[in-house]
Structures are given as structure tokens and as C-alpha cells.
Protein backbone atom coordinates (compact mmCIF):
# COMPACT_ATOMS: atom_id res chain seq x y z
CA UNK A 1 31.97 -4.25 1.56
CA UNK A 2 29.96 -1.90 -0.23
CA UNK A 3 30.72 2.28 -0.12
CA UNK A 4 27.57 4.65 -0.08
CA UNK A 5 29.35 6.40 -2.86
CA UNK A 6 29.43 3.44 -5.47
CA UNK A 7 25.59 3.29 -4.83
CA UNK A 8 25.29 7.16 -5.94
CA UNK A 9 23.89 7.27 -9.45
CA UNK A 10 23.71 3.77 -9.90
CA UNK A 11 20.03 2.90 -11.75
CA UNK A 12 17.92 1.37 -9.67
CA UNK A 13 15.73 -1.37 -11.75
CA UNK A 14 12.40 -3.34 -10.46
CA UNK A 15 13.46 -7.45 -11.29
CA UNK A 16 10.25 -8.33 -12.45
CA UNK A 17 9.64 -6.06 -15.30
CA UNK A 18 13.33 -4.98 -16.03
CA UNK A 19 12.05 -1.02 -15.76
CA UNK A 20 14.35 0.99 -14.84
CA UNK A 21 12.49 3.17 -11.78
CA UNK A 22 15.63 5.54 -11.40
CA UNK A 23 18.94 6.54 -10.19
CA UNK A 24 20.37 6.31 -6.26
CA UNK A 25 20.99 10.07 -5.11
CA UNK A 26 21.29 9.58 -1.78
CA UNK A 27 21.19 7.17 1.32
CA UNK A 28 19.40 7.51 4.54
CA UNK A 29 19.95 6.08 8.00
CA UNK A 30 17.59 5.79 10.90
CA UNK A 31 17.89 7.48 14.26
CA UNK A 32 21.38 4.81 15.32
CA UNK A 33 22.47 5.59 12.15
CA UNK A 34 22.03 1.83 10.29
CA UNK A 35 21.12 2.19 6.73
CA UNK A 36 17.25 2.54 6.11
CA UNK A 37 16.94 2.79 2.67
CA UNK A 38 17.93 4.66 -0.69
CA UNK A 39 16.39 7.89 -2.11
CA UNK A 40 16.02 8.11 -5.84
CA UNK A 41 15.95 11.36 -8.23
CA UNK A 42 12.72 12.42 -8.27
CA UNK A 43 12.65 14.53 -11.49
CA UNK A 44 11.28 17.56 -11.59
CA UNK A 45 7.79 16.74 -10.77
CA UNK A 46 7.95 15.88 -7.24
CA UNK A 47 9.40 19.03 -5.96
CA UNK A 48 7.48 18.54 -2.61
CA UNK A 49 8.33 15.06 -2.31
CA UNK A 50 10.93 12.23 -2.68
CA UNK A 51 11.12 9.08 -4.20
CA UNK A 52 12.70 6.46 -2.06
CA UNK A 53 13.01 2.70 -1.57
CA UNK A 54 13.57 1.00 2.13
CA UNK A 55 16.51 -1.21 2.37
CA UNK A 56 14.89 -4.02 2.91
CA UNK A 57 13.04 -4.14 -0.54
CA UNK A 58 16.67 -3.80 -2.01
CA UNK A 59 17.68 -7.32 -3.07
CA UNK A 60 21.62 -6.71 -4.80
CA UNK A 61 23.78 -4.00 -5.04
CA UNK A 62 25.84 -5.02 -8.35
CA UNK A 63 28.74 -3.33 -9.96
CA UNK A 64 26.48 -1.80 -12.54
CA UNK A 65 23.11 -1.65 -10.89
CA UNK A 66 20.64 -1.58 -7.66
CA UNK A 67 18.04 -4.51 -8.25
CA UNK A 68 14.54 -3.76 -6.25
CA UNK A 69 11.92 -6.36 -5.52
CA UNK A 70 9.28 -4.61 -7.14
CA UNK A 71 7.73 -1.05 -8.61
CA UNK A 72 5.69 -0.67 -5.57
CA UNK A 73 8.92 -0.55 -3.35
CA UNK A 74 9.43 2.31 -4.52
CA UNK A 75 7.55 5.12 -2.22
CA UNK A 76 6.84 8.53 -1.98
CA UNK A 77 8.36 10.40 0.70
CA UNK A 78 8.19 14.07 2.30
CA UNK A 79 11.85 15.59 2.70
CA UNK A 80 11.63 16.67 6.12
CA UNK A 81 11.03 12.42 7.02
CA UNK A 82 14.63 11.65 5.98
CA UNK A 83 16.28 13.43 8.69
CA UNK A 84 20.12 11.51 8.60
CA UNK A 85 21.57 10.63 5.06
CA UNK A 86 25.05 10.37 3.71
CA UNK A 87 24.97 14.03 1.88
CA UNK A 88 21.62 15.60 1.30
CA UNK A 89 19.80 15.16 4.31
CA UNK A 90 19.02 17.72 7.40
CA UNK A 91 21.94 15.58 9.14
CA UNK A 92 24.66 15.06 6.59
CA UNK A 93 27.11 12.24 7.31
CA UNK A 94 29.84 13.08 4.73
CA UNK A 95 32.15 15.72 5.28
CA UNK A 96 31.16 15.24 9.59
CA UNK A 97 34.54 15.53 11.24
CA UNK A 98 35.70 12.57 13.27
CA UNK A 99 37.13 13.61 16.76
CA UNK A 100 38.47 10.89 19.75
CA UNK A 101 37.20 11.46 23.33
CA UNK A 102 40.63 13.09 23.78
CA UNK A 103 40.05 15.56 20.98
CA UNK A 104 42.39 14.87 18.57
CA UNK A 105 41.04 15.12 14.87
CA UNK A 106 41.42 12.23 12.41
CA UNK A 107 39.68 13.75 9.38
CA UNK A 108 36.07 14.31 7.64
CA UNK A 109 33.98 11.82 6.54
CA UNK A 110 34.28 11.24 2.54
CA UNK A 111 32.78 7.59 2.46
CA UNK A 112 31.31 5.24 4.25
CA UNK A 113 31.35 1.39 4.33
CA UNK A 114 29.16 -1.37 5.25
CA UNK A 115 28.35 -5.25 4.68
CA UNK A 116 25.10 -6.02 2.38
CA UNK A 117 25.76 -9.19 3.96
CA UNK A 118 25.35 -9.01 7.70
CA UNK A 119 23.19 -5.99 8.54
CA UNK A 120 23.45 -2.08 7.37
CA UNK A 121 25.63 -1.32 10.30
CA UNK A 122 28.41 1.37 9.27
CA UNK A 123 31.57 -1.03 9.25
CA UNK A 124 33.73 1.96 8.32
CA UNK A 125 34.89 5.15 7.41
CA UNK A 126 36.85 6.99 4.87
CA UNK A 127 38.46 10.02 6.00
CA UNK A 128 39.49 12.52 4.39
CA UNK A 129 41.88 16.17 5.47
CA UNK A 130 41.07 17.50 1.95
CA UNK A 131 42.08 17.81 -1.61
CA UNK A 132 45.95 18.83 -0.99
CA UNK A 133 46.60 15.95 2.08
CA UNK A 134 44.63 13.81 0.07
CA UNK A 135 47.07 14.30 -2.85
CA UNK A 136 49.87 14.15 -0.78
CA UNK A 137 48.95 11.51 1.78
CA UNK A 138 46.16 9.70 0.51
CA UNK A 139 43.34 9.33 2.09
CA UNK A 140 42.41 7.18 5.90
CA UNK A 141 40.33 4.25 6.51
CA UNK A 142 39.01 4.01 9.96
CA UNK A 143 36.83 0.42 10.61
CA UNK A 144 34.31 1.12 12.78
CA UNK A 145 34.89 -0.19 16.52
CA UNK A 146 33.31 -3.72 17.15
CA UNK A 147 31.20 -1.75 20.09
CA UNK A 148 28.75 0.31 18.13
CA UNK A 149 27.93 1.68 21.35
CA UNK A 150 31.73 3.12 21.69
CA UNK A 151 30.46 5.17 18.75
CA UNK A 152 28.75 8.78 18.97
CA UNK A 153 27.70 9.71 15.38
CA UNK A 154 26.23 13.37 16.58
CA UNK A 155 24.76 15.90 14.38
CA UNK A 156 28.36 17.87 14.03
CA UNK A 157 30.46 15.42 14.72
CA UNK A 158 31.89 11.69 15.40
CA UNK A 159 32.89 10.70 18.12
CA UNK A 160 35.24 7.65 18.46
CA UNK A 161 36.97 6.10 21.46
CA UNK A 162 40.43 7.15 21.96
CA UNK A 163 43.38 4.86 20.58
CA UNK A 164 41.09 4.68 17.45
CA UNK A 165 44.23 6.76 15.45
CA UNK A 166 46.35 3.38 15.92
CA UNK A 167 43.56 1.59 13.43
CA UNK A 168 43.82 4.25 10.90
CA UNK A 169 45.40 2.60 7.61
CA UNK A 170 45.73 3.99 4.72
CA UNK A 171 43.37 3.51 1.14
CA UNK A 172 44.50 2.35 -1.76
CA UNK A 173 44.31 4.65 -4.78
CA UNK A 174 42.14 2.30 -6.51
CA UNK A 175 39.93 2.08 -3.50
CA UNK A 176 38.93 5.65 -4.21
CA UNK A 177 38.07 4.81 -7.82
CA UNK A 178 36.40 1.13 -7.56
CA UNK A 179 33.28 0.91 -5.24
CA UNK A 180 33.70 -2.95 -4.30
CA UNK A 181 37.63 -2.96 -3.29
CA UNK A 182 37.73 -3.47 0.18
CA UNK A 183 40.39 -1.02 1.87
């Protein structure tokens, strides 16, 4: 499994050349919220626009780096066209509080987790009731539910079917440090 936040400010380099095209700032997801692609710093010259790269021109996700197929996968983008991302978007997955259809609070989104390997569907979450709790308690790991459909990722807030506290388990502190432990 792979968490958005080990892919944060990870260079991103073009395989053919070796050139280094950037760093990941960000991640954006489509309208059902799989993973469309990665946005890139874009320096100060491209204060109107965004350099990003679709997922699908990504070909590994290593401890160390983000390999691309090639320069030209890398594409200028307006802001406004990456609507949902994980934290700099108009819709800001992290920090979204997740609620059950009963209305019981299990935390705020501080990372999320999918499989390079079968899709860019979210697989999970890491939750999060802030800096104290997480000090005291550690932080939560909810997998997603099997029906993404039981699943309503809104624009303020999750919502997950009810029993969904009973998978909570709890993450490692080296989870929070490594980006490929799985939880």
C-alpha cells in the first residue's frame, strides 16, 4: 500500500533521460474520488498554472522517487481543473471528518491509502482526533469498505456505513514515519 503523504515531496524523474522534472506537492482525484494524477511544484513562474502528471503516465512509486514515462507527461494545468486533491485543492480530502450514518465521529482524515497495484481506489484511511489524542492514543486506521458505493466522500465530510468503528485498528508508530508499512 502506498500513503498520499509518502508521495509528497518525493522528485518526480522522466526514465528516459534521468531529468529530474520536479517534486510531488499534491494529489488529485476525479469526481468518485480514484486517484487521477499528481501535481508537481510549479516554481514561481507558473503562477496561473500547474504542473501535473496523470496517473497513468506514472510507472513506480519507489521509496526514494516517482518514475514518469516521459517529459511530455508532464502537463500544464489551470488550478480551478483540479477540483478534489488530498490538501490543496478546492475539495481538500485531508483533515475531512469521517462521520457513520448514525453520526458518530471517528476522526479527520490525516492520510490516505491505496494499492499501485490494483487500481487508485482509496483502500483506506488514517484518522486522526489531533495532536494531544494522537500523542496519547495514537492514531486510527479505517480500510475502506469493500462496497465503494457504501462510501459518501462529500465536500465536508465522509460518510461511512455504520458498524465501520468495529474495523478501526490502531497504527503503528512507525506507520506514521515510513510511507510503505502497511498498517
Amino acid at each position: 500500500m502506498i500513503r498520499i503523504q509518502h508521495l509528497i515531496g518525493l522528485p518526480v524523474i522522466e526514465v528516459d533521460s534521468g531529468k529530474q522534472v520536479g517534486h510531488v506537492k499534491d494529489a488529485w482525484f476525479d469526481e468518485h474520488w480514484q486517484l487521477d494524477g499528481i501535481v508537481l511544484d510549479a516554481g514561481r513562474r507558473f503562477l496561473s498554472a500547474m504542473k501535473a502528471v496523470l496517473w497513468r503516465e506514472v510507472l513506480v512509486i519507489g521509496d526514494d522517487a516517482v518514475l514518469i514515462m516521459k517529459e511530455s507527461s508532464v502537463s500544464r494545468m489551470k488550478p480551478h481543473n483540479v477540483q478534489r486533491s488530498f490538501h490543496t485543492g478546492a475539495i481538500r480530502l485531508k483533515d475531512l471528518p469521517v462521520v457513520t450514518v448514525h453520526g458518530e465521529q471517528l476522526g479527520r482524515v490525516s492520510d490516505v491509502y491505496f494499492d499501485e497495484l490494483q487500481g487508485t481506489q482509496i483502500v483506506g484511511y488514517e484518522l486522526t482526533d489531533g495532536f494531544i489524542a494522537d500523542l496519547l492514543e495514537g492514531r486510527k486506521w479505517l480500510p475502506a469498505p469493500q462496497d465503494c458505493d457504501a462510501v459518501m466522500l462529500g465536500e465536508d465530510v465522509i460518510i461511512v456505513p455504520a458498524g465501520s468503528e468495529a474495523n478501526l485498528e490502531p497504527v503503528a508508530v512507525s506507520d506514521l514515519n515510513i510511507g510503505r508499512n502497511e498498517p
